[in-house]
N, C-alpha and C. Protein backbone atom coordinates (compact mmCIF):
# COMPACT_ATOMS: atom_id res chain seq x y z
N UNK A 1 30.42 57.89 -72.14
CA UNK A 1 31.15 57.69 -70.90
C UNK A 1 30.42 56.63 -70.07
N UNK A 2 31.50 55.70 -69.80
CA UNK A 2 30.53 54.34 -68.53
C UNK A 2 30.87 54.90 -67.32
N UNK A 3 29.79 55.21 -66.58
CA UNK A 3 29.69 55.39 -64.76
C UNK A 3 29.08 54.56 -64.36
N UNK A 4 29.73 53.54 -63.07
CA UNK A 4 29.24 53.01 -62.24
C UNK A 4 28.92 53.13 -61.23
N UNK A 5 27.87 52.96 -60.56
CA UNK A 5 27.75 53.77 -58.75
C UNK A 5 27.57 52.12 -57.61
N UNK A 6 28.71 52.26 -57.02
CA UNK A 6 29.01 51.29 -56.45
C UNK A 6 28.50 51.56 -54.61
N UNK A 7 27.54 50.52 -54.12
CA UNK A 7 27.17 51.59 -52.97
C UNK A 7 27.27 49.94 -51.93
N UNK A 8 28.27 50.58 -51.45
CA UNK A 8 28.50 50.34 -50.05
C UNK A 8 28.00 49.67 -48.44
N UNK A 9 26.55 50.02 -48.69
CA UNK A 9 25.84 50.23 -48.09
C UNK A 9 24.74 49.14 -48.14
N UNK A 10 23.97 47.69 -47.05
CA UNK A 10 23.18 46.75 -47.44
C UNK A 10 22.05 48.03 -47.65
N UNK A 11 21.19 48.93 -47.13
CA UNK A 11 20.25 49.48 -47.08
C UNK A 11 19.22 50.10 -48.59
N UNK A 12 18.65 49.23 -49.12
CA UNK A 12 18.73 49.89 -50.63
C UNK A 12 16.78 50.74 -49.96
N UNK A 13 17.47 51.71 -50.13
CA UNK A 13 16.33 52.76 -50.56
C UNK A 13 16.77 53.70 -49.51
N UNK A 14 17.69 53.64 -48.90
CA UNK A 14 18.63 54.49 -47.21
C UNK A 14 19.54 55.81 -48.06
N UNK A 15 19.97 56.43 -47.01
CA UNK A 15 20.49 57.83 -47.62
C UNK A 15 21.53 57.09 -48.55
N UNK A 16 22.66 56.44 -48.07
CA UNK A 16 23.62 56.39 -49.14
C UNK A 16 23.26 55.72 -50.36
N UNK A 17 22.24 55.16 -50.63
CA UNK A 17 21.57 54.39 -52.03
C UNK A 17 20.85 55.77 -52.39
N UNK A 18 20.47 56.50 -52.21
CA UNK A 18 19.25 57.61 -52.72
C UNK A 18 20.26 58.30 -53.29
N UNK A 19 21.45 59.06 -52.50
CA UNK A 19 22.55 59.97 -52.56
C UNK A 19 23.15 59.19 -54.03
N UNK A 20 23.42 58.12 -54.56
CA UNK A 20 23.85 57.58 -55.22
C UNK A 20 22.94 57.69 -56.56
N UNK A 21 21.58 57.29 -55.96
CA UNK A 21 20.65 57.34 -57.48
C UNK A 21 20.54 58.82 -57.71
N UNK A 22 20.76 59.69 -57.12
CA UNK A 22 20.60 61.43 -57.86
C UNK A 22 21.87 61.35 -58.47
N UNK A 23 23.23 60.81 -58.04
CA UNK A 23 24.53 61.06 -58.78
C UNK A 23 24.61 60.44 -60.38
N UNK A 24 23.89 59.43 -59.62
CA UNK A 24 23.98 58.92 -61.11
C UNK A 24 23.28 59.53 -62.58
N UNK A 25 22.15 59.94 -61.80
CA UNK A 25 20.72 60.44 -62.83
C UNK A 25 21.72 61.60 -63.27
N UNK A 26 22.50 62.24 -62.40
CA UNK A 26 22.66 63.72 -62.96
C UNK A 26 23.80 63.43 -64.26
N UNK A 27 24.69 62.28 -63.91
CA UNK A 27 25.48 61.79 -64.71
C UNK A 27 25.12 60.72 -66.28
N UNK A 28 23.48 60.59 -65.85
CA UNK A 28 22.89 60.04 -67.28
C UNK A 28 23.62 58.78 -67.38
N UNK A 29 23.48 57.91 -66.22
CA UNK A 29 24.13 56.55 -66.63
C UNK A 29 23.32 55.75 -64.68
N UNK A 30 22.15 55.89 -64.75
CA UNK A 30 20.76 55.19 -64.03
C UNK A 30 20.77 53.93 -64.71
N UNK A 31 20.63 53.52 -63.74
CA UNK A 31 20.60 51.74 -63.74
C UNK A 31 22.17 50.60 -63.67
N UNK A 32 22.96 51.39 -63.92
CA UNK A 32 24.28 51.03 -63.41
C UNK A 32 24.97 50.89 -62.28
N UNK A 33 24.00 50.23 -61.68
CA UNK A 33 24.43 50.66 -59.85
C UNK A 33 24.87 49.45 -59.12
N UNK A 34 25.63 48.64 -58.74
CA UNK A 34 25.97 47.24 -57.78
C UNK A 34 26.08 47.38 -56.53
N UNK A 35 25.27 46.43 -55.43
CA UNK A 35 25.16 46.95 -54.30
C UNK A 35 26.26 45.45 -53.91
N UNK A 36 27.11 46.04 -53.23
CA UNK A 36 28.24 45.30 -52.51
C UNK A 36 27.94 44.44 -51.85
N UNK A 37 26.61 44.61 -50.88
CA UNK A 37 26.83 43.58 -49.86
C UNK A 37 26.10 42.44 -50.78
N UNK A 38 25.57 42.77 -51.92
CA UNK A 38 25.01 41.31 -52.88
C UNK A 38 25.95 40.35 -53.49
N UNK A 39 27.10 40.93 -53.15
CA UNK A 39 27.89 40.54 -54.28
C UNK A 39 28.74 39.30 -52.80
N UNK A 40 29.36 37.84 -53.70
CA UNK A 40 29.95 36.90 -52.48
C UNK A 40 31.53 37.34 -52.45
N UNK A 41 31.90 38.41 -51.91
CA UNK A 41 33.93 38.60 -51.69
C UNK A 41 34.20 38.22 -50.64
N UNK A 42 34.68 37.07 -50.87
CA UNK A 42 35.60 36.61 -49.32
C UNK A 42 36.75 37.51 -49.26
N UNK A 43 36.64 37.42 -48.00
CA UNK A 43 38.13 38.07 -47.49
C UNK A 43 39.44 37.46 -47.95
N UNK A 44 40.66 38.49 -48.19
CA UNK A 44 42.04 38.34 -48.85
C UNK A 44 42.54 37.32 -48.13
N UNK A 45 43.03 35.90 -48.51
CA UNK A 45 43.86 35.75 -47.64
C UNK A 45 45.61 35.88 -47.64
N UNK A 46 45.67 36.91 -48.10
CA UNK A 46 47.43 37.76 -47.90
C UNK A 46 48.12 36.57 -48.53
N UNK A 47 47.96 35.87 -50.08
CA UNK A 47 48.51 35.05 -50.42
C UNK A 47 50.11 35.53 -51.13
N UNK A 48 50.15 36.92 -50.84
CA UNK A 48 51.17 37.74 -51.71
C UNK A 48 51.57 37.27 -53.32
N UNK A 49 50.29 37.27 -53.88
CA UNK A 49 50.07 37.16 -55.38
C UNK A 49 50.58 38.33 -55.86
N UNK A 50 51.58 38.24 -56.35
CA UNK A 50 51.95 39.31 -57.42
C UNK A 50 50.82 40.21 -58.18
N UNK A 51 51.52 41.51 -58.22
CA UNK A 51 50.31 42.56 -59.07
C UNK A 51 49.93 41.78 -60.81
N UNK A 52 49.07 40.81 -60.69
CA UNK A 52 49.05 40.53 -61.95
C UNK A 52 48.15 40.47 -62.51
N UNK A 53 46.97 41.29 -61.70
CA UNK A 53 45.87 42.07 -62.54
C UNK A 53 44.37 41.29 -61.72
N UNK A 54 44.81 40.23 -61.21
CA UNK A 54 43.61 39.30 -60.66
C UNK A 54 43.69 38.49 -59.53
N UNK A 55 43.05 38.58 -58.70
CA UNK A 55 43.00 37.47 -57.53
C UNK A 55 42.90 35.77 -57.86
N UNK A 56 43.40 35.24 -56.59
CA UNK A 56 43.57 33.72 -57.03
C UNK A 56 42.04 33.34 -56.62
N UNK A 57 41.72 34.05 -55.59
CA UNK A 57 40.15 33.45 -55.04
C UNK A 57 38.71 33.54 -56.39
N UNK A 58 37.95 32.67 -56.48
CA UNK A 58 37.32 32.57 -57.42
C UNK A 58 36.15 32.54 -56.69
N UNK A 59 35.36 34.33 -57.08
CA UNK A 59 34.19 34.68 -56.36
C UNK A 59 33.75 35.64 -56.96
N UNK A 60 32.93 36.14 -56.71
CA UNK A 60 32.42 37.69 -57.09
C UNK A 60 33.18 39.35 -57.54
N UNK A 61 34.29 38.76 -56.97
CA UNK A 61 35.14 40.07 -57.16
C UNK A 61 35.62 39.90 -58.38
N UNK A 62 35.49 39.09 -59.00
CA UNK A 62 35.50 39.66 -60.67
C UNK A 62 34.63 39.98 -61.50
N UNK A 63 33.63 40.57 -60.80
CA UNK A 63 32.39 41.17 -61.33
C UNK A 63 32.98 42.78 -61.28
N UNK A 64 33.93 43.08 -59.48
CA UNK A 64 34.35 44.22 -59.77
C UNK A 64 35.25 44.70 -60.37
N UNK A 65 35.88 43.67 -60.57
CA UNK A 65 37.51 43.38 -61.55
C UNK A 65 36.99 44.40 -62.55
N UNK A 66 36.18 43.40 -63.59
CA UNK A 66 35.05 44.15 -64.82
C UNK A 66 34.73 45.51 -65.15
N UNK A 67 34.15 45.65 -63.98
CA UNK A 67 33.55 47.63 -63.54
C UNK A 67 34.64 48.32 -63.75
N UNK A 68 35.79 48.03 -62.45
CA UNK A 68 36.82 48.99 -62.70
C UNK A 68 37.37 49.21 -63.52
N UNK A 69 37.66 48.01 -64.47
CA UNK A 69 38.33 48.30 -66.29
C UNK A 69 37.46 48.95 -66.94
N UNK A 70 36.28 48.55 -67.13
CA UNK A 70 35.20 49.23 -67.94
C UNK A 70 34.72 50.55 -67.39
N UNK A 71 34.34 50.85 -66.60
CA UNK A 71 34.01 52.50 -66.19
C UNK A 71 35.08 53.39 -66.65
N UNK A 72 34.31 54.26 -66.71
CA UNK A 72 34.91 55.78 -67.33
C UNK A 72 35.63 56.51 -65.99
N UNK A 73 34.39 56.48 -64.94
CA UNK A 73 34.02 56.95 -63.70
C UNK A 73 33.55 56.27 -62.92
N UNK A 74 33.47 56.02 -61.50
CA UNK A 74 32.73 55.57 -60.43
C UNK A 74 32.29 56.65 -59.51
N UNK A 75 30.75 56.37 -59.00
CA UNK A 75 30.19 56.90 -57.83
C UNK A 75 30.33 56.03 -56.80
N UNK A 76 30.79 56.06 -56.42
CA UNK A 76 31.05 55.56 -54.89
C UNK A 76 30.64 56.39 -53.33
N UNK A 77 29.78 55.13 -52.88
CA UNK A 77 28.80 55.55 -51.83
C UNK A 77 29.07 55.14 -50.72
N UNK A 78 29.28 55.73 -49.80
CA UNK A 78 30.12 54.60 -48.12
C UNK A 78 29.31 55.09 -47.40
N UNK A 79 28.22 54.21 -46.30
CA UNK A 79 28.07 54.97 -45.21
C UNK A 79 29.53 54.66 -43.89
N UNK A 80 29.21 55.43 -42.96
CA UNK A 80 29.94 55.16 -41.85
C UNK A 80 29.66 54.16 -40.86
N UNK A 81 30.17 53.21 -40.79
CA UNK A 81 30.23 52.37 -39.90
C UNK A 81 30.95 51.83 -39.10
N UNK A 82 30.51 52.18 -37.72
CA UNK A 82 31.27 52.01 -36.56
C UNK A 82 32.63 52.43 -36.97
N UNK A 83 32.85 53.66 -37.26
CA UNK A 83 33.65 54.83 -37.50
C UNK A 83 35.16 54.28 -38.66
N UNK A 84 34.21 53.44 -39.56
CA UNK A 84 34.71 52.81 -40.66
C UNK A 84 34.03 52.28 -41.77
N UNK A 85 34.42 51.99 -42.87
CA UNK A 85 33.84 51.38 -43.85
C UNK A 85 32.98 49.77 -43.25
N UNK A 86 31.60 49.35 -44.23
CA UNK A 86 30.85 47.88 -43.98
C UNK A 86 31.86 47.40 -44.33
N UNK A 87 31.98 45.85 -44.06
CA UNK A 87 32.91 44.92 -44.02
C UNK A 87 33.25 44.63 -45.32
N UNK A 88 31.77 44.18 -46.03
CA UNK A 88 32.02 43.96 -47.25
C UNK A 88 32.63 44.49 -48.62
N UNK A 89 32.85 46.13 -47.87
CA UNK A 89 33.50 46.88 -49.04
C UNK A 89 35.07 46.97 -48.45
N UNK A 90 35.29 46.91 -46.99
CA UNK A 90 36.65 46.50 -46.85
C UNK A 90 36.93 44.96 -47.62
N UNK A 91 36.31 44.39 -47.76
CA UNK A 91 36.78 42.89 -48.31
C UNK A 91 37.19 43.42 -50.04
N UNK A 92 36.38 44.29 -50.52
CA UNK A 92 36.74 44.68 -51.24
C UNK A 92 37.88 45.44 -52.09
N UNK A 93 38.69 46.10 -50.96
CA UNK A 93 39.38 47.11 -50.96
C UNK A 93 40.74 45.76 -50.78
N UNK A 94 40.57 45.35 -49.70
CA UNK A 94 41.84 43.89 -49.54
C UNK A 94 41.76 43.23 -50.95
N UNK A 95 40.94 42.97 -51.56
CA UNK A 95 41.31 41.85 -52.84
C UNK A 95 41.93 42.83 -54.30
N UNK A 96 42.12 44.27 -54.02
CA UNK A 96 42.46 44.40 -55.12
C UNK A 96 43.89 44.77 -54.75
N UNK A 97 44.28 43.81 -53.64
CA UNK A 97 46.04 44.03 -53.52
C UNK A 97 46.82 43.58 -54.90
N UNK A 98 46.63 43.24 -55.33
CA UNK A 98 46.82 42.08 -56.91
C UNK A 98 46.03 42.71 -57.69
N UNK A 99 45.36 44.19 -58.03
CA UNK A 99 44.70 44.07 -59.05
C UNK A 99 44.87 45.80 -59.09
N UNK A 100 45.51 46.19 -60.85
CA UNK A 100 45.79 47.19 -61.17
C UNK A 100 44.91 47.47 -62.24
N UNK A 101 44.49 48.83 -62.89
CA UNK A 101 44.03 49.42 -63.66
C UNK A 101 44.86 50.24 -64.49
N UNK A 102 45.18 50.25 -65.49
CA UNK A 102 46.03 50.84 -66.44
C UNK A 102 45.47 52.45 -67.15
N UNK A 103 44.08 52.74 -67.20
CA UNK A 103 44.12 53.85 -67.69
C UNK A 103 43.29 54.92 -66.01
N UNK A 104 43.83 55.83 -65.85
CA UNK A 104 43.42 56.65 -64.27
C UNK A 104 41.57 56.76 -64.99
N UNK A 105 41.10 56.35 -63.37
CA UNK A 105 39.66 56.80 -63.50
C UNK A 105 39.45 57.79 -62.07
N UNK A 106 37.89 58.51 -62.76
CA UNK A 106 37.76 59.39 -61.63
C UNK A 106 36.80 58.89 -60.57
N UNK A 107 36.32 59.46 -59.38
CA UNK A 107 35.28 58.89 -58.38
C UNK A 107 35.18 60.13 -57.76
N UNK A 108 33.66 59.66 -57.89
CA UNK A 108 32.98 60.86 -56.98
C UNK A 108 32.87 60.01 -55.88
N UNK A 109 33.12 60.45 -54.76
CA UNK A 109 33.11 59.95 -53.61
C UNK A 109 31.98 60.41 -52.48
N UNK A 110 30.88 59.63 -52.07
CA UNK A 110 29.89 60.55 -51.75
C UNK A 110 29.62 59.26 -50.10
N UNK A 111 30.35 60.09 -49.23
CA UNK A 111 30.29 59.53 -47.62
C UNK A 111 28.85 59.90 -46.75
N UNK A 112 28.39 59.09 -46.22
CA UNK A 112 27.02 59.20 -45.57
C UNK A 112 27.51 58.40 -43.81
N UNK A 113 26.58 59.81 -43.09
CA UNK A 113 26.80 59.39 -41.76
C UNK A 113 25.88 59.91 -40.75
N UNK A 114 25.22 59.03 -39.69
CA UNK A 114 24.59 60.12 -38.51
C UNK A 114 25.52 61.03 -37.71
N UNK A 115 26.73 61.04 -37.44
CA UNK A 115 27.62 61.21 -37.15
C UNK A 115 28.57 62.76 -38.39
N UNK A 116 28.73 63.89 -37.26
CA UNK A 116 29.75 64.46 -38.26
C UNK A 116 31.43 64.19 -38.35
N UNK A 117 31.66 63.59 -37.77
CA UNK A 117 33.20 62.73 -37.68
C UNK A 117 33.00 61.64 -38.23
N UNK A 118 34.65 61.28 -38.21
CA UNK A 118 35.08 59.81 -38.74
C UNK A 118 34.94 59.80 -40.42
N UNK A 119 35.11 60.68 -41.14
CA UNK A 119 34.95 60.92 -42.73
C UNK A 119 36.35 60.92 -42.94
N UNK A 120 37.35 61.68 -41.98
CA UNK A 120 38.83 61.90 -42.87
C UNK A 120 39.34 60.25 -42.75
N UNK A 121 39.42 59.89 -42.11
CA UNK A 121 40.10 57.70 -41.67
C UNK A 121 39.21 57.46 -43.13
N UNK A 122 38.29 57.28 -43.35
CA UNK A 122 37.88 56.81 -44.51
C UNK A 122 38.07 57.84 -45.69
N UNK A 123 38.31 58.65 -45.84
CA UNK A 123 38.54 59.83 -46.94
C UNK A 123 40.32 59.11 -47.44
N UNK A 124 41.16 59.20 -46.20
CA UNK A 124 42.06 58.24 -46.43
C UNK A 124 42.16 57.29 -46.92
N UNK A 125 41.51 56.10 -46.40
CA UNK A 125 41.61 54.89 -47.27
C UNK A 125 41.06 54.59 -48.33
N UNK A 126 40.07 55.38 -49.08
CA UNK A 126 40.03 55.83 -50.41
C UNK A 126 40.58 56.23 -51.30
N UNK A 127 41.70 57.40 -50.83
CA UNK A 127 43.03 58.20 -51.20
C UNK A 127 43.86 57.04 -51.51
N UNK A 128 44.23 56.08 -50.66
CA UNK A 128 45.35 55.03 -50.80
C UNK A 128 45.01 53.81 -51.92
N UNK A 129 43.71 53.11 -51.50
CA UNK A 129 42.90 52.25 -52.12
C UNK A 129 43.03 52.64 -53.85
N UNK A 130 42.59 53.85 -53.68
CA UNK A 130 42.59 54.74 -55.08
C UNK A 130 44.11 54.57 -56.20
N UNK A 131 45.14 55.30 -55.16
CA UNK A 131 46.36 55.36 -55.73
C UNK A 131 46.80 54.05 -56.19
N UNK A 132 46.02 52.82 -55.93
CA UNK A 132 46.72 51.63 -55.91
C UNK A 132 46.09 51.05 -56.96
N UNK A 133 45.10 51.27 -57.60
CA UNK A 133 43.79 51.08 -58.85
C UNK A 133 43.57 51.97 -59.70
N UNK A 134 44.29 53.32 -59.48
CA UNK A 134 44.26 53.94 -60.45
C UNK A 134 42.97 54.74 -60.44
N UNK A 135 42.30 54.97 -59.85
CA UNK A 135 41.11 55.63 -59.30
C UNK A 135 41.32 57.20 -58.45
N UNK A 136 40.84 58.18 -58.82
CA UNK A 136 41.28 59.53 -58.00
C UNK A 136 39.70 59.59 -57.81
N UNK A 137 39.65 60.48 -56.30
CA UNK A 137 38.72 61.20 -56.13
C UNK A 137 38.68 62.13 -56.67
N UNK A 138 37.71 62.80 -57.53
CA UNK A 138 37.42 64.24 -58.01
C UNK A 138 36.59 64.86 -57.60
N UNK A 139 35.77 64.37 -56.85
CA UNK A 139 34.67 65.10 -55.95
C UNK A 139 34.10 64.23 -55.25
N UNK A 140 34.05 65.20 -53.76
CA UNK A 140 33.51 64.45 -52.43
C UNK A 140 32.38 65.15 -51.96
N UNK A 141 31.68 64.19 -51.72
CA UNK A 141 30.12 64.75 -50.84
C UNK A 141 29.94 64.18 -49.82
N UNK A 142 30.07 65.05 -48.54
CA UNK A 142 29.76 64.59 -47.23
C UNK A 142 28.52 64.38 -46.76
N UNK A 143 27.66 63.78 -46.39
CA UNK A 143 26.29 64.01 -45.49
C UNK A 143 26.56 63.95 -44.02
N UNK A 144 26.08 64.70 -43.38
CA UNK A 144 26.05 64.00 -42.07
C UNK A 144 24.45 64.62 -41.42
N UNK A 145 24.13 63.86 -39.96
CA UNK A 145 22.91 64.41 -39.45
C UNK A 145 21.99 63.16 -39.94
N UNK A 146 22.32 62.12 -40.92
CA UNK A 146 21.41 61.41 -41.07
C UNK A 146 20.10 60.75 -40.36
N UNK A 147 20.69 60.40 -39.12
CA UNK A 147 19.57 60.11 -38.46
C UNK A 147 18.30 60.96 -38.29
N UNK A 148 18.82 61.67 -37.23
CA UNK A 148 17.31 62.51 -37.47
C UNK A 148 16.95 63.68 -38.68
N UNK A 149 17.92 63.72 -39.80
CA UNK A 149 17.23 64.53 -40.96
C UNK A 149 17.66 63.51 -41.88
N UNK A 150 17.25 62.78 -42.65
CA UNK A 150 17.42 61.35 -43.67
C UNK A 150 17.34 62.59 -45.10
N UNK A 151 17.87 62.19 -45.89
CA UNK A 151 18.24 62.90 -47.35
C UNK A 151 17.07 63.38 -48.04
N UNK A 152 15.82 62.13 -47.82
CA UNK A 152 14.30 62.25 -48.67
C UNK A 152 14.17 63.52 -47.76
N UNK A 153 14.69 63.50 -46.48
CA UNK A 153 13.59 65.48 -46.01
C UNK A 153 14.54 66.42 -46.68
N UNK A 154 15.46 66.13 -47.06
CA UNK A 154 16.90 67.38 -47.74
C UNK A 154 16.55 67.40 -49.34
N UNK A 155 15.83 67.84 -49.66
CA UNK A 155 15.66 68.18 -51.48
C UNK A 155 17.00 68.55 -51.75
N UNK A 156 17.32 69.48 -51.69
CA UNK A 156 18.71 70.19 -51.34
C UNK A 156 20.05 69.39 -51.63
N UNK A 157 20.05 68.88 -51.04
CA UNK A 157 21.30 67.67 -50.30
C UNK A 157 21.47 66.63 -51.81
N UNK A 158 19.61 66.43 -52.21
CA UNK A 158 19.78 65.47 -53.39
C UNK A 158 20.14 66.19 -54.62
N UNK A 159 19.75 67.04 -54.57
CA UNK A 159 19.87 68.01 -56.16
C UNK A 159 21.53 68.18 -56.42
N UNK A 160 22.18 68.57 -55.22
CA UNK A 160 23.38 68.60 -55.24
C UNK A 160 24.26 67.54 -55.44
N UNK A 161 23.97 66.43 -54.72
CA UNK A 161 24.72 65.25 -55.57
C UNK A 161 23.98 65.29 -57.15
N UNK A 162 22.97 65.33 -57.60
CA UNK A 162 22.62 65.26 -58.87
C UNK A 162 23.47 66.20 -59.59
N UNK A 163 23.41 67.36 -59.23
CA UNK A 163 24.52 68.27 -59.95
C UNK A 163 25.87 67.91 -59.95
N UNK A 164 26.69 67.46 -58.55
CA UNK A 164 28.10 66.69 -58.78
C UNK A 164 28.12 65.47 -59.99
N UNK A 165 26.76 64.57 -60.08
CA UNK A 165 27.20 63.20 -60.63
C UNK A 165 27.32 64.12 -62.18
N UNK A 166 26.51 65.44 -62.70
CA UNK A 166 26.56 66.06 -63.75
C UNK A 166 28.40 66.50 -63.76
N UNK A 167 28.39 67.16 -63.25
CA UNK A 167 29.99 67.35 -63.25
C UNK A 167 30.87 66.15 -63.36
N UNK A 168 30.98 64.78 -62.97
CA UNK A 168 31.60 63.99 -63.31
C UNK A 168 32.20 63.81 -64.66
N UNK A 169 30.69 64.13 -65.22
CA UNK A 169 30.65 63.89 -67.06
C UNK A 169 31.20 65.36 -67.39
N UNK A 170 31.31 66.06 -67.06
CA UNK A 170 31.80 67.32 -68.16
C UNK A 170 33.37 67.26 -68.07
């Protein structure tokens, strides 16, 4: 099985990158991980390109083109920002207006926040994003409290995404 853990998030070594490396480990597919904001996706510009599998813009987003055909599964990692997704993974979400997936994949969906609100607006546009790529959520992991309790003090918190990214695979 190919799992990819796609994280959201510039912060690499921050709760939603950590939350991501236990999902993955538990899922036995470590080292498969792309951090979004590395990647160059310009924003859509609403050229109303027909669903024909690929964007006209010639950038990075056919690196994710790639993933999404090839994965089995995705971990997918969002923190909350300013009571929405980073920009760069909305840029993401706009370019696959034109871009379908033919066999359904699953996603663990694992949301990170200091904040305990603002998860369902983005739980949503995952739901939709999803339906439109062929991607379902099959399991969601909330964090919240980040700020003052960060994941490295939650053993707990990590073992449990490690056990979800295990469930992915069964």
């Amino acid at each position: 099985m190919i799992i990819y853990g796609l994280v959201a998030s510039p912060r690499k070594g921050g709760n939603t990158d950590l939350m991501v490396d236990h999902a993955l480990r538990g899922a036995g597919a470590e080292g498969r991980k792309i951090y979004i904001h590395e990647l160059k996706i310009r924003p859509c510009l609403a050229c109303s390109t027909p669903p024909s599998g690929y964007c006209v813009i010639d950038d990075d987003m056919e690196t994710i083109y790639q993933i999404l055909v090839e994965a089995d599964a995705i971990i997918l990692g969002i923190p909350v920002y300013y009571t929405s997704v980073p920009g760069p993974f909305k840029n993401l979400i706009d370019r696959c207006n034109c871009f379908r997936i033919d066999k359904q994949k699953k996603c663990l969906l694992i949301i990170v926040s200091d904040q305990s609100r603002w998860f369902r607006p983005i739980i949503r546009m995952i739901e939709i994003w999803g339906r439109d790529v062929n991607l379902t959520i099959s399991d969601l992991i909330i964090v919240t409290n980040t700020g003052k309790n960060p994941v490295t003090d939650r053993p707990s918190i990590l073992k449990y995404a490690q056990e979800r990214g295990k469930r992915l695979i069964d």
